[in-house]
Protein backbone atom coordinates (compact mmCIF):
# COMPACT_ATOMS: atom_id res chain seq x y z
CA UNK A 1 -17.62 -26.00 3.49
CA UNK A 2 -16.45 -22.57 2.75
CA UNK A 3 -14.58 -20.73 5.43
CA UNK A 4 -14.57 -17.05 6.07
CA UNK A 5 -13.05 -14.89 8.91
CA UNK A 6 -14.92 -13.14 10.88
CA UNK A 7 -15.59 -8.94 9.39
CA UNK A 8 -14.68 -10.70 6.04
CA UNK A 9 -17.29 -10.61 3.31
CA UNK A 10 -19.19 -13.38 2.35
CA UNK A 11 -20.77 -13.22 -1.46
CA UNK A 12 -23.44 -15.01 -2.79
CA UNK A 13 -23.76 -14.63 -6.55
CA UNK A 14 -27.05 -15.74 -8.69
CA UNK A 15 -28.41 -15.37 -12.47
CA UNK A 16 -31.37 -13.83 -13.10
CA UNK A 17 -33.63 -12.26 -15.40
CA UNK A 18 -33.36 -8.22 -15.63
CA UNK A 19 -35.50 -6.68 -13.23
CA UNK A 20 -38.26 -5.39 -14.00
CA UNK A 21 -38.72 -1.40 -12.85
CA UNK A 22 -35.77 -0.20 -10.84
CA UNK A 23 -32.44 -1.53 -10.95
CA UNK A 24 -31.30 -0.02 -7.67
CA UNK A 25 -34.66 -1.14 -5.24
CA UNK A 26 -34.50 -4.68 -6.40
CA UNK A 27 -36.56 -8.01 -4.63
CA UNK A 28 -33.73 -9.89 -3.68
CA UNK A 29 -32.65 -10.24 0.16
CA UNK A 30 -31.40 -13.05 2.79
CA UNK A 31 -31.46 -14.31 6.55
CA UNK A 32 -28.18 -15.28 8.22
CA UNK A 33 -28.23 -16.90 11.42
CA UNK A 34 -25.80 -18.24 14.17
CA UNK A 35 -27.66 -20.20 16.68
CA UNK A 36 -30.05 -17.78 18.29
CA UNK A 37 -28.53 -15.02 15.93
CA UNK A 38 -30.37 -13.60 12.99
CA UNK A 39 -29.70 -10.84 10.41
CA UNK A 40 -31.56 -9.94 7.68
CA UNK A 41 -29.71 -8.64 4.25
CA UNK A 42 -30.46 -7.05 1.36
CA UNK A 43 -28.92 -7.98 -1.96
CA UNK A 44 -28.10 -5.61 -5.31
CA UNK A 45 -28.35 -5.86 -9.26
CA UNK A 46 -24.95 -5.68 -10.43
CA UNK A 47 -25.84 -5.69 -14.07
CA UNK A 48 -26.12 -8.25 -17.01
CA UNK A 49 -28.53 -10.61 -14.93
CA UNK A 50 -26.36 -10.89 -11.88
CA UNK A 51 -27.35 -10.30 -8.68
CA UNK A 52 -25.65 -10.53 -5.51
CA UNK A 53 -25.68 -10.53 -1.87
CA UNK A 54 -23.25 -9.62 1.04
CA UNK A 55 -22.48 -10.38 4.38
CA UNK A 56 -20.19 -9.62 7.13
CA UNK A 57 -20.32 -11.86 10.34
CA UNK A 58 -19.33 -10.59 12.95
CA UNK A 59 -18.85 -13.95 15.57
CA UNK A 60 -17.25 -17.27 14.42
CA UNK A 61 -19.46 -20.17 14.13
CA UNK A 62 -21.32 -22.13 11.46
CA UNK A 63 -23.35 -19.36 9.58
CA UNK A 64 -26.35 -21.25 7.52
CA UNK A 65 -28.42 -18.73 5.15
CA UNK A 66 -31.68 -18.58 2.51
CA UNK A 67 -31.60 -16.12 -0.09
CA UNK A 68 -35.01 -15.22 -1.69
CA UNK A 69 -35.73 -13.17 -4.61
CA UNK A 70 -38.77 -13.08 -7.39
CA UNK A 71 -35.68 -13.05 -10.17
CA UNK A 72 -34.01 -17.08 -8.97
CA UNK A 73 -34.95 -20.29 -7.08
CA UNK A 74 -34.30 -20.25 -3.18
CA UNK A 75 -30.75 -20.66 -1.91
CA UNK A 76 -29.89 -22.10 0.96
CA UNK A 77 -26.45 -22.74 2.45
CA UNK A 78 -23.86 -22.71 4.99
CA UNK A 79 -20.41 -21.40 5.90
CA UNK A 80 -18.05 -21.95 8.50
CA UNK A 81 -16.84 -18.37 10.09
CA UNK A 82 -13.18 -18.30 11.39
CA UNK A 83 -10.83 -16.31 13.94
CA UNK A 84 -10.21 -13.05 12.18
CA UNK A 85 -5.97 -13.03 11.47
CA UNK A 86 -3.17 -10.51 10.49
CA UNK A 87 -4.66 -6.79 10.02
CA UNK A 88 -8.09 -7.12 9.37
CA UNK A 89 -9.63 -6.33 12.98
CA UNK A 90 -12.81 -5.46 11.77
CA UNK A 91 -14.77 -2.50 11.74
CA UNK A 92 -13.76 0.70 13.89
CA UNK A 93 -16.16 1.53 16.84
CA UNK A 94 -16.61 4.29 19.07
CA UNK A 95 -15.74 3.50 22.12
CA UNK A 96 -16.55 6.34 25.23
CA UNK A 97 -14.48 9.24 23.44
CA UNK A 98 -12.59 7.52 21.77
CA UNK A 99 -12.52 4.54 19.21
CA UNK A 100 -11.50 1.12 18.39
CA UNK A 101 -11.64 -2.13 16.57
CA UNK A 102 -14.45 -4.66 16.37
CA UNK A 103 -12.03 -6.83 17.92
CA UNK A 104 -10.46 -4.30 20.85
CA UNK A 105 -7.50 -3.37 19.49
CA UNK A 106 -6.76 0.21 19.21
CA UNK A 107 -7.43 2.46 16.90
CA UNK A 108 -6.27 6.24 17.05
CA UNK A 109 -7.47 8.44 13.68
CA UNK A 110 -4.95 10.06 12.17
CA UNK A 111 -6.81 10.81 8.71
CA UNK A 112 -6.02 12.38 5.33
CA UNK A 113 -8.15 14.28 2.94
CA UNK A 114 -8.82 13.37 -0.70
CA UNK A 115 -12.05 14.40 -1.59
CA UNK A 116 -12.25 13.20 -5.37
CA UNK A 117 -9.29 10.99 -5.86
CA UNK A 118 -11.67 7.82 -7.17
CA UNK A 119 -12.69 9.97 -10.01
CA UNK A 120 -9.07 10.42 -11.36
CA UNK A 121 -7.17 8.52 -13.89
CA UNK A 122 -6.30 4.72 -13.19
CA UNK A 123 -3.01 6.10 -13.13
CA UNK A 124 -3.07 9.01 -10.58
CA UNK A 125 -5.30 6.59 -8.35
CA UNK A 126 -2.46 3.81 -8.13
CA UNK A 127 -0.35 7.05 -7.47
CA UNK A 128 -2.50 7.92 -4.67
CA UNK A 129 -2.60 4.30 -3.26
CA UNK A 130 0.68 4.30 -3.47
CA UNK A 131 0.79 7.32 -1.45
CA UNK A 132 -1.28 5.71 1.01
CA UNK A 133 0.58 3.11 1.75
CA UNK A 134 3.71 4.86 2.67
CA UNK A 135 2.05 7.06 4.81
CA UNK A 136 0.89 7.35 8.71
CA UNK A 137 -3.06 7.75 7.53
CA UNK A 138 -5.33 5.36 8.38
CA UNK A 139 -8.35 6.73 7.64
CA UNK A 140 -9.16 9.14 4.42
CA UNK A 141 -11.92 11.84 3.90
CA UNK A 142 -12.97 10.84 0.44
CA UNK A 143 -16.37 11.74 -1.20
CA UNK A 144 -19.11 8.94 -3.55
CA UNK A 145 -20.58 11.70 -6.19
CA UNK A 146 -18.14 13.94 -8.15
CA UNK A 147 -16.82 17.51 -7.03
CA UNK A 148 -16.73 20.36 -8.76
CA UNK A 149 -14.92 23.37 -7.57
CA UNK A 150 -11.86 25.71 -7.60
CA UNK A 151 -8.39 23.10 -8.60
CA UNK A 152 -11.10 20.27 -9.43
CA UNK A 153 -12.92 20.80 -12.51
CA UNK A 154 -12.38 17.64 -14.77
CA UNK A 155 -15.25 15.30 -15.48
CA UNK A 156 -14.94 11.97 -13.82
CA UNK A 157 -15.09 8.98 -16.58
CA UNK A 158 -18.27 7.62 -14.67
CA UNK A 159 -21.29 8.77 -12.76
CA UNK A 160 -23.16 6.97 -10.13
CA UNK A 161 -26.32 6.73 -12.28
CA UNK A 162 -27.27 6.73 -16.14
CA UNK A 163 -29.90 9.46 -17.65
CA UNK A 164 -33.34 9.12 -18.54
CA UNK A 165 -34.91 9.86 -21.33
CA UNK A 166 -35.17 13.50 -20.33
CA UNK A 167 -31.27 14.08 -19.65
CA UNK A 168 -32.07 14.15 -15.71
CA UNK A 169 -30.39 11.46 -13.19
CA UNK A 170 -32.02 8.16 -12.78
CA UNK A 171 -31.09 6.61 -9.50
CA UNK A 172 -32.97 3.27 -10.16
CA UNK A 173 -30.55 2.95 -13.03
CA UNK A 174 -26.91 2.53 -11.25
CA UNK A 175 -23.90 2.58 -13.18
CA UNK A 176 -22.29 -0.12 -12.56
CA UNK A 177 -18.77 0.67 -13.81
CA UNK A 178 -19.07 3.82 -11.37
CA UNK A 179 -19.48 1.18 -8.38
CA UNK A 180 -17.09 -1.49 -9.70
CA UNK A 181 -14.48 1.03 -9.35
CA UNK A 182 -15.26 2.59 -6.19
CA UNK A 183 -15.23 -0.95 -4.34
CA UNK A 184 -11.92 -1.39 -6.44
CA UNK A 185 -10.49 1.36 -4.30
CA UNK A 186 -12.32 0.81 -0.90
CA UNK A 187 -11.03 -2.53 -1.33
CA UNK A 188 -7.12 -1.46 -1.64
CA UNK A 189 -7.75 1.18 1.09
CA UNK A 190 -8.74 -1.98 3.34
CA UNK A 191 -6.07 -3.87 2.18
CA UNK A 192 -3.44 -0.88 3.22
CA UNK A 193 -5.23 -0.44 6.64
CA UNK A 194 -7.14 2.62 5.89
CA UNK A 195 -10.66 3.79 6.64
CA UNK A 196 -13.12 5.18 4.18
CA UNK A 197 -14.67 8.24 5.37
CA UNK A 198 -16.91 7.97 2.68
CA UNK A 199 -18.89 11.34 2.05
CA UNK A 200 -22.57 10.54 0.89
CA UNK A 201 -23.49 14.28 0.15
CA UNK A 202 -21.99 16.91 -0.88
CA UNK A 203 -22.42 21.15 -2.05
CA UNK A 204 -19.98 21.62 -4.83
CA UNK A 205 -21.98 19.98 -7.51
CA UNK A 206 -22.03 20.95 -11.16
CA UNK A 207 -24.00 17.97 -12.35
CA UNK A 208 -26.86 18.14 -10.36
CA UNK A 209 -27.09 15.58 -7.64
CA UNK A 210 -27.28 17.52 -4.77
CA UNK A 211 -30.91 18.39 -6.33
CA UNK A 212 -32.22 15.18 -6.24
CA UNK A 213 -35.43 14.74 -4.40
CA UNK A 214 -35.60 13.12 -0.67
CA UNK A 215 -37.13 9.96 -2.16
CA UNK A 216 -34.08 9.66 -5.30
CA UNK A 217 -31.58 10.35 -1.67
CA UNK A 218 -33.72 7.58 0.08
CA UNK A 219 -33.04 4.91 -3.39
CA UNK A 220 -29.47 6.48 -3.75
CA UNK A 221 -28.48 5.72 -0.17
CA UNK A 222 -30.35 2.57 0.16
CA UNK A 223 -28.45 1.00 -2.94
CA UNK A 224 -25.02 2.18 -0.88
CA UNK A 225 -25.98 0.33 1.80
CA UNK A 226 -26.46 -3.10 -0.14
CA UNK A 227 -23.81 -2.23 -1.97
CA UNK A 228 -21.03 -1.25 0.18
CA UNK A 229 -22.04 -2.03 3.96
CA UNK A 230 -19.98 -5.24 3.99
CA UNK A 231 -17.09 -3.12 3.26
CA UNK A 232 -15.44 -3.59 7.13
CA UNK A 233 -13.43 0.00 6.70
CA UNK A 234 -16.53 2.05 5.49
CA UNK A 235 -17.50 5.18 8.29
CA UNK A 236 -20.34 6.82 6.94
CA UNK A 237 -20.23 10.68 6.54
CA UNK A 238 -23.71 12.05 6.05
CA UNK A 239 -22.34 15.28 4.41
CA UNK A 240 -19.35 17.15 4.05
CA UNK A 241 -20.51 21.18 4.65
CA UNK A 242 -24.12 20.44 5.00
CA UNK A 243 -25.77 23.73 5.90
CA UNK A 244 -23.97 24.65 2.18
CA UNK A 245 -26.23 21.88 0.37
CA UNK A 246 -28.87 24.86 0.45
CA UNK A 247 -31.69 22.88 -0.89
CA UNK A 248 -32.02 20.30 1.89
CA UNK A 249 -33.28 20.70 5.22
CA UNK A 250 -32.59 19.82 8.90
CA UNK A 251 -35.44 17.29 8.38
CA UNK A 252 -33.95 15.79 5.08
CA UNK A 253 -30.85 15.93 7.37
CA UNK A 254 -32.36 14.03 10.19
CA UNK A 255 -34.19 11.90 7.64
CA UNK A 256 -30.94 10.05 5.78
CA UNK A 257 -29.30 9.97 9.28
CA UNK A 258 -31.86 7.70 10.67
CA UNK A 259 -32.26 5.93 7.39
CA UNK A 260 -28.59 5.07 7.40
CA UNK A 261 -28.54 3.99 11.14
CA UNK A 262 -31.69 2.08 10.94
CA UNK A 263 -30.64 -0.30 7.84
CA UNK A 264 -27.21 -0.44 7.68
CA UNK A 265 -27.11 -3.97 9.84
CA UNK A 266 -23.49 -3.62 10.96
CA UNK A 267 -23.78 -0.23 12.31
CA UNK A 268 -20.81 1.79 10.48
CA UNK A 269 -19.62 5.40 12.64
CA UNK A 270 -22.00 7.93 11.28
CA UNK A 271 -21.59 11.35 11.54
CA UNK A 272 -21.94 14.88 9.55
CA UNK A 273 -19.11 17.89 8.98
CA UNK A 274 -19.91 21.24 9.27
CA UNK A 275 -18.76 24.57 7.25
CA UNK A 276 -20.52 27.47 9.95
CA UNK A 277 -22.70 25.41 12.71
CA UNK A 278 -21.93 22.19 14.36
CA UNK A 279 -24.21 20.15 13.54
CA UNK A 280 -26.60 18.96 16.61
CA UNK A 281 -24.49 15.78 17.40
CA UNK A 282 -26.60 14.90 19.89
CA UNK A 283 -28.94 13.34 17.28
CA UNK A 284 -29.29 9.08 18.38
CA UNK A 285 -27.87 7.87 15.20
CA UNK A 286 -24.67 10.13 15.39
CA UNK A 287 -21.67 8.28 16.89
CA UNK A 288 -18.98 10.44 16.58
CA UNK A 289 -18.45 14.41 15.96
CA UNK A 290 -16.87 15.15 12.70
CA UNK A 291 -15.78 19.02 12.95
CA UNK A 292 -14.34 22.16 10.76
CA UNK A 293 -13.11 24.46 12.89
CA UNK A 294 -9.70 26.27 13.49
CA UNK A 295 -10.27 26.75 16.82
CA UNK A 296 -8.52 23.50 18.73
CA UNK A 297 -8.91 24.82 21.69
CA UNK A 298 -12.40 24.15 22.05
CA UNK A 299 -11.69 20.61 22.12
CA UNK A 300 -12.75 19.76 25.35
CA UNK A 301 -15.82 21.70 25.62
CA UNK A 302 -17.27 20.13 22.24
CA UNK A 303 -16.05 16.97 24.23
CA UNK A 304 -17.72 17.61 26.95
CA UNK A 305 -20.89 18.93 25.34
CA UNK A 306 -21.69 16.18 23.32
CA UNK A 307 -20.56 13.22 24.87
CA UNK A 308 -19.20 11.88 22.03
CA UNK A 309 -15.56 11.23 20.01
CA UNK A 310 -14.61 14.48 18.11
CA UNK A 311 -12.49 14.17 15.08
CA UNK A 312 -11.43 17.46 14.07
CA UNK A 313 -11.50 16.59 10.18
CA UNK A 314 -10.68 20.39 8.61
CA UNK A 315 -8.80 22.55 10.53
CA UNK A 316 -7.59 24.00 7.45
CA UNK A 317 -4.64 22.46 5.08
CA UNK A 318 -1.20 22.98 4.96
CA UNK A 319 -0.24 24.65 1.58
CA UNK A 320 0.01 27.66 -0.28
CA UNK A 321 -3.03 28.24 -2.50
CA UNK A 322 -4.59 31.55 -2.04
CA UNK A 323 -7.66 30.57 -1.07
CA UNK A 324 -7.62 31.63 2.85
CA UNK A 325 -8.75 28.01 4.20
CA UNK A 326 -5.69 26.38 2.23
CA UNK A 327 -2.40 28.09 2.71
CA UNK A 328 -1.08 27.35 6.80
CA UNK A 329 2.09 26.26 7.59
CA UNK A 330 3.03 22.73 8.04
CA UNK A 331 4.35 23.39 11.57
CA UNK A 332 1.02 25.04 12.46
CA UNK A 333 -1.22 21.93 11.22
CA UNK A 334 1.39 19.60 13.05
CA UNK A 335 0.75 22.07 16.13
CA UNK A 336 -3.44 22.10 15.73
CA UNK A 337 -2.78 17.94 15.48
CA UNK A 338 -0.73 18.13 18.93
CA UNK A 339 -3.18 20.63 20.52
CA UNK A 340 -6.34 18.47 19.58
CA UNK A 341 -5.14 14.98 20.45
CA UNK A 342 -3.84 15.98 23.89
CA UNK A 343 -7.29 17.84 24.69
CA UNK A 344 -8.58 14.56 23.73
CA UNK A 345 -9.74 14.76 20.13
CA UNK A 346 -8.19 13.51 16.51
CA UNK A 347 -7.11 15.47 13.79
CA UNK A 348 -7.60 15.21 10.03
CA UNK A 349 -4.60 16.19 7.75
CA UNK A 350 -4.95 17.98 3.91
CA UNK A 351 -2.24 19.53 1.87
CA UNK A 352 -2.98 22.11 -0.84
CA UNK A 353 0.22 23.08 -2.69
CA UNK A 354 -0.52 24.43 -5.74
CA UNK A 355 0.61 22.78 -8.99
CA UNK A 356 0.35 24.15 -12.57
CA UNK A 357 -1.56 20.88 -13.59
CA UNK A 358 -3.85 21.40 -9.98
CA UNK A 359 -3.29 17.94 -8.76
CA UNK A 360 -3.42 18.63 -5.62
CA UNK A 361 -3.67 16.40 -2.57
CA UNK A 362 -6.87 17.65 -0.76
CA UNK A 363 -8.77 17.29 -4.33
CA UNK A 364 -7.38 14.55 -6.18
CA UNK A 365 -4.87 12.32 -4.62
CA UNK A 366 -1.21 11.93 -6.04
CA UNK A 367 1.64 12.62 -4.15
CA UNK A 368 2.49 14.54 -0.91
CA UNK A 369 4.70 17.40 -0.84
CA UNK A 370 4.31 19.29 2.47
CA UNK A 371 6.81 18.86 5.89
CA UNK A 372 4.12 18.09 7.99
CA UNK A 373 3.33 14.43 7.61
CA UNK A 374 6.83 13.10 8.54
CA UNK A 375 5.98 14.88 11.72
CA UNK A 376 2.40 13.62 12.14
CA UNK A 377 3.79 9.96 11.80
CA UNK A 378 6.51 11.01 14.65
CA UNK A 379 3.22 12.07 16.58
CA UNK A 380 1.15 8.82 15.94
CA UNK A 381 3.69 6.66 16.42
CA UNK A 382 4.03 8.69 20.59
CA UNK A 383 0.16 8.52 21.15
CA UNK A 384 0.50 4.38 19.99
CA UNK A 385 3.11 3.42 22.28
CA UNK A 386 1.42 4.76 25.26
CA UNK A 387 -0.35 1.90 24.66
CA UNK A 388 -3.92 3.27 26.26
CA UNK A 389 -6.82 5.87 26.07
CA UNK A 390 -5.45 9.70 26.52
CA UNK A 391 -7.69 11.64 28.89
CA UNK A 392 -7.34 15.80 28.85
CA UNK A 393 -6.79 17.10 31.79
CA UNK A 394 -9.32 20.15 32.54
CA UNK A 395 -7.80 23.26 32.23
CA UNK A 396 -9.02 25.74 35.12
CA UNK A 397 -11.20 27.88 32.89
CA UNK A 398 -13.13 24.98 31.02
CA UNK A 399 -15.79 25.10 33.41
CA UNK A 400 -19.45 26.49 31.98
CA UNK A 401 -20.22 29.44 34.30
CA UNK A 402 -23.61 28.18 34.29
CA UNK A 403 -23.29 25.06 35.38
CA UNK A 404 -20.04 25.85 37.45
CA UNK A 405 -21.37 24.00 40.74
CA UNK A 406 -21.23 20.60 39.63
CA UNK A 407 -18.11 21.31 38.11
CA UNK A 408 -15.49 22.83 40.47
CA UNK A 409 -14.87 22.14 44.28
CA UNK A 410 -17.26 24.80 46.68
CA UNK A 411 -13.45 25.69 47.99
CA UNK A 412 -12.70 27.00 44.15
CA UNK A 413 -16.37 28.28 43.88
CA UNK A 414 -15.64 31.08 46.66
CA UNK A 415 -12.22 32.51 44.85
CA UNK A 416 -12.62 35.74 43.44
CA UNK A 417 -11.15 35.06 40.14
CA UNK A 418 -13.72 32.18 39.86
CA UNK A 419 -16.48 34.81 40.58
CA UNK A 420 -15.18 37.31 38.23
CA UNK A 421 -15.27 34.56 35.42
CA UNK A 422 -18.82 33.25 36.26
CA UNK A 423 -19.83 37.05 35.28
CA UNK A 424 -18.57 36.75 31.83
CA UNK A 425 -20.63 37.16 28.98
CA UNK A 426 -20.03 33.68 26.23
CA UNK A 427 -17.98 36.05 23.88
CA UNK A 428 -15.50 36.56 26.90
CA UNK A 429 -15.44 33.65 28.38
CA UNK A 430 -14.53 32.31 25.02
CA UNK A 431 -11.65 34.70 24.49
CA UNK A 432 -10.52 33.94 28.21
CA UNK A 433 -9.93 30.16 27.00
CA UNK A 434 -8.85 30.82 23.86
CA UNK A 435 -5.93 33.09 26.07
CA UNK A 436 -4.98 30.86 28.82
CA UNK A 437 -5.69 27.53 26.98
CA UNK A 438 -3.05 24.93 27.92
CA UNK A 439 -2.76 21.67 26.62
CA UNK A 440 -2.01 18.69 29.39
CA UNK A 441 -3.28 14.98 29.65
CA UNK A 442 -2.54 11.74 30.80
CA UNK A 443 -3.47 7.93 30.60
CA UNK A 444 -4.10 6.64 33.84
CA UNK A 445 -0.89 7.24 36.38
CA UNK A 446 1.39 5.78 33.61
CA UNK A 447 1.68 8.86 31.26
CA UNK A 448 1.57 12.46 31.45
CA UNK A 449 1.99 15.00 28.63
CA UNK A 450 2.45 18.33 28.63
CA UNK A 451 2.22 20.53 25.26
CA UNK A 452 2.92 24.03 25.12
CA UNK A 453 1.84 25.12 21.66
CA UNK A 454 3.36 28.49 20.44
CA UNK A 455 4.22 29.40 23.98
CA UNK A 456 8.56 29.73 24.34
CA UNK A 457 8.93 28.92 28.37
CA UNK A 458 12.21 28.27 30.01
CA UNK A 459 11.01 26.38 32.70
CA UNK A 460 8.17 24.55 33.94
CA UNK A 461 6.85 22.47 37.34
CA UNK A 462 6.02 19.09 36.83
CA UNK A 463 3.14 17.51 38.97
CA UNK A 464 3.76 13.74 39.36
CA UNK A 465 2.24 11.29 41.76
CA UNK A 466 4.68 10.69 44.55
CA UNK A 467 3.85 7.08 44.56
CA UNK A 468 6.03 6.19 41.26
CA UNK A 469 8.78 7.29 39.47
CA UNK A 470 8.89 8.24 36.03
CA UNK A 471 11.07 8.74 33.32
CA UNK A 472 10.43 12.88 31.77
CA UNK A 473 11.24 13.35 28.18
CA UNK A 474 11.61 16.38 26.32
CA UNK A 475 10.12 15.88 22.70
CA UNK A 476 10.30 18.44 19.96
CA UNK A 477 7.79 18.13 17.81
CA UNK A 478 9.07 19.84 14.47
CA UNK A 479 12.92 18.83 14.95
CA UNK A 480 11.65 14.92 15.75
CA UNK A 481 13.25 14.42 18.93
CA UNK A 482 12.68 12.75 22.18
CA UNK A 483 15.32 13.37 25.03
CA UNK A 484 15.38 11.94 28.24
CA UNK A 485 16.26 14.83 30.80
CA UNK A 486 15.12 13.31 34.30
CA UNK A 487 15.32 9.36 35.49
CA UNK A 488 13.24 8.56 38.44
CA UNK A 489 10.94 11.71 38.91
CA UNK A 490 8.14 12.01 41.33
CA UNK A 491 6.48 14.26 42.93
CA UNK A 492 6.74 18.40 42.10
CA UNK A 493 9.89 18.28 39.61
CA UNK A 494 11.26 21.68 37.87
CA UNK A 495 12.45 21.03 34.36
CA UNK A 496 14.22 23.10 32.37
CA UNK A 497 13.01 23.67 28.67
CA UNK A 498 14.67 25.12 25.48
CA UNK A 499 12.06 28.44 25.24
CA UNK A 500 10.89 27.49 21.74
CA UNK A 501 7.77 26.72 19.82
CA UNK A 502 6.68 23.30 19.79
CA UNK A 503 8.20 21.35 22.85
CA UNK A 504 6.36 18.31 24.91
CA UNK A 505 7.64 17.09 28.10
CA UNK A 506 6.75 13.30 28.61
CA UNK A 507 6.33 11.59 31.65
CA UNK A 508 6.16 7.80 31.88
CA UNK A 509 6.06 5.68 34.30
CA UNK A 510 8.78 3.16 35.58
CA UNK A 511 7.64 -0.02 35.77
């Protein structure tokens, strides 16, 4: 009997005759089912009469199946599904605000952005899994159709459809040398550790599929799905800048959203990115907020409005292009990726130093250049040996004046600094944050951190519960350092600090 581990994919592979009409919407599907568990799957055309079918249990257990389709005899069959080993921990979840794996071990984003690196030469993309590999990323920002725009004008060697007859896309006739190669690289990226944020939609289209009809989308996405949804390190990203893909509407928006959620059977994270306005991440089938915004301070309240994870995933890239969203320094990414993990959020990282040939990172892979992601791996590897969930503590002006009674003490309701704030107009009250924002968290009453950004202070008072004693650090984030200043704090402690840019003090407790 065959074995596979659990969030492995099983594949069933049958001979057929071509089908007949479409080659994306074909009859082919199966049951799985694990004592009182049942899941129905659809299979794909892969080309030259073969036709296949995928599956991904998720529990061990004998798994028996029947696969139907118009095109072969019945199949019927069983496998035996085994204890998931080494680094495949299945799918990432979304856990509260935060994530992690199918099988509860942690997971912290710390992502990457290269938007049309599958589209490059065999050789740049072994370059840019090479890259990968010897990087802190686990998760990259990569898009399915082509992109055309400023440093990324080539013409990819495939296309995710063939033409018709009248030179226009044909959705119900995949290319299948386009989707061999993509699940050639999703596949590495799994076997390196690294999530595919794969982008479904896109603006910056010279080809024309962002004008595809709703019902092409519909066929285009449900082929994906069959395709691809085994794939255990696949998140789902609706769009990257939707309210730019001018033709489609909130409905169309809404439409694939619910499409996506509804028949993808292992329920991927989902989510859409922004260029202006959020997106209304309240929507059922969102799991997660995926956000493009420089302002990191607001963090907490898109935390706290939505209910959700936020992943920050363009708060502009470090580089030096001239292009306004592409040319901050490394220490100020490194500094947004401090500010929006420790106001409980994730980052996403992208590097755009020009090059005369333009193979640059964010576009197309390659190689990294820039300072920061030394210091970004110096950062994961902090937030991973806390060993636990980070929770933000509330700064004092993250209240919403309108709802400011169920969210401060009736003592602090009566001060008249609080009334003087509750009078502010949205504008103001946004300005006030953006002024006195502070950066503090903790994970449980074993760590504490306190990041002070671009402020220099000398000194600063320490809260700790008097009930344990911890060790206090003092961590530099751009000189990579972590010095232990105080053994056996508790309580109100003064520490001393060097009056620079970019300093964390740690506290941890003493076991």
């Amino acid at each position: 009997m065959d074995k596979v581990e659990v969030y492995e994919c099983f594949e069933c592979i049958r001979h057929g005759p071509e089908p007949h009409g479409s080659f994306a919407d074909v009859n082919c599907s199966g049951v799985f089912m694990n004592g009182d568990r049942k899941i129905a799957i659809k299979g794909f055309y892969n080309g030259n009469g073969e036709f296949r079918i995928r599956f991904m249990p998720g529990e061990q257990g004998i798994w028996t199946y029947e696969i139907r389709s118009e095109y072969f005899d019945p199949v019927r069959g069983m496998f035996e599904c085994v204890k998931n080993t080494g680094s495949n921990h299945g799918p990432v979840r979304a856990k509260e605000m935060h994530f992690q794996y199918a099988d509860g071990h942690q997971y912290v984003p710390f992502g990457t952005t290269a938007y049309a690196w599958t589209h490059q030469s065999e050789e740049l993309m072994e370059l840019t899994k090479k890259t990968l590999s010897e990087s802190p990323f686990n998760k990259v920002r990569m898009c399915l159709f082509p992109k055309g725009m400023v440093y990324n004008n080539a013409d990819p060697k495939w296309y995710p459809f063939a033409k018709n007859a009248e030179g226009a896309w044909d959705v119900h006739r995949p290319d299948f040398a386009f989707w061999a190669n993509l699940e050639k690289q999703l596949k590495a990226l799994m076997d390196i550790g690294i999530e595919a944020d794969l982008i479904l939609f896109h603006p910056y289209d010279r080809w024309g599929f962002a004008q595809l009809t709703r019902e092409d989308n519909l066929t285009y996405l449900d082929y994906c799905l069959r395709r691809l949804g085994s794939f255990r390190n696949i998140w789902w990203s609706l769009a990257n800048e939707y309210d730019m893909v001018f033709n489609k509407t909130m409905e169309d928006w809404d439409t694939f959203g619910t499409f996506i959620h509804r028949e993808d059977p292992y329920r991927h994270l989902l989510s859409v990115h922004n260029w202006l306005p959020l997106f209304d991440f309240n929507k059922p089938w969102i799991t997660h907020c995926s956000i493009q915004s420089s302002f990191v301070h607001r963090t907490e309240s898109w935390r706290n409005e939505f209910k959700k994870p936020v992943i920050n995933d363009e708060c502009r890239y470090e580089g030096d292009i001239q292009e306004e969203w592409g040319n901050i320094s490394a220490f100020e990414l490194v500094h947004r990726f401090w500010a929006t993990l420790i106001k409980g959020g994730f980052c996403t990282h992208g590097e755009t130093y020009y090059r005369e040939d333009e193979v640059i990172w964010w576009a197309k892979g390659g190689e990294l250049r820039g300072e920061s992601v030394k210091r970004i791996a110096f950062l994961k590897d902090i937030i991973y040996r806390i060993g636990g969930e980070l929770q933000p503590i509330p700064g004092k002006f993250t209240f919403n004046p309108n709802e400011a009674e169920s969210q401060i003490s009736p003592e602090e309701l009566q001060s008249p600094i609080v009334q003087a704030i509750m009078k502010l107009d949205p504008v103001e009250m946004e300005l006030l944050r953006m002024n006195l924002d502070r950066c503090e968290a903790r994970h449980e009453d074993f760590v504490f951190i306190h990041y002070f950004g671009k402020y220099c202070k000398g000194s600063f008072t320490l809260s700790l519960p008097e009930a344990f004693e911890y060790t206090v650090e003092l961590v530099d984030i751009w000189e990579m350092t972590r010095e232990t200043i105080i053994q056996g704090a508790s309580g109100k402690v003064r520490v001393k600090l060097p009056g620079k840019e970019g300093i964390a003090v740690i506290a941890t407790r003493i076991e």
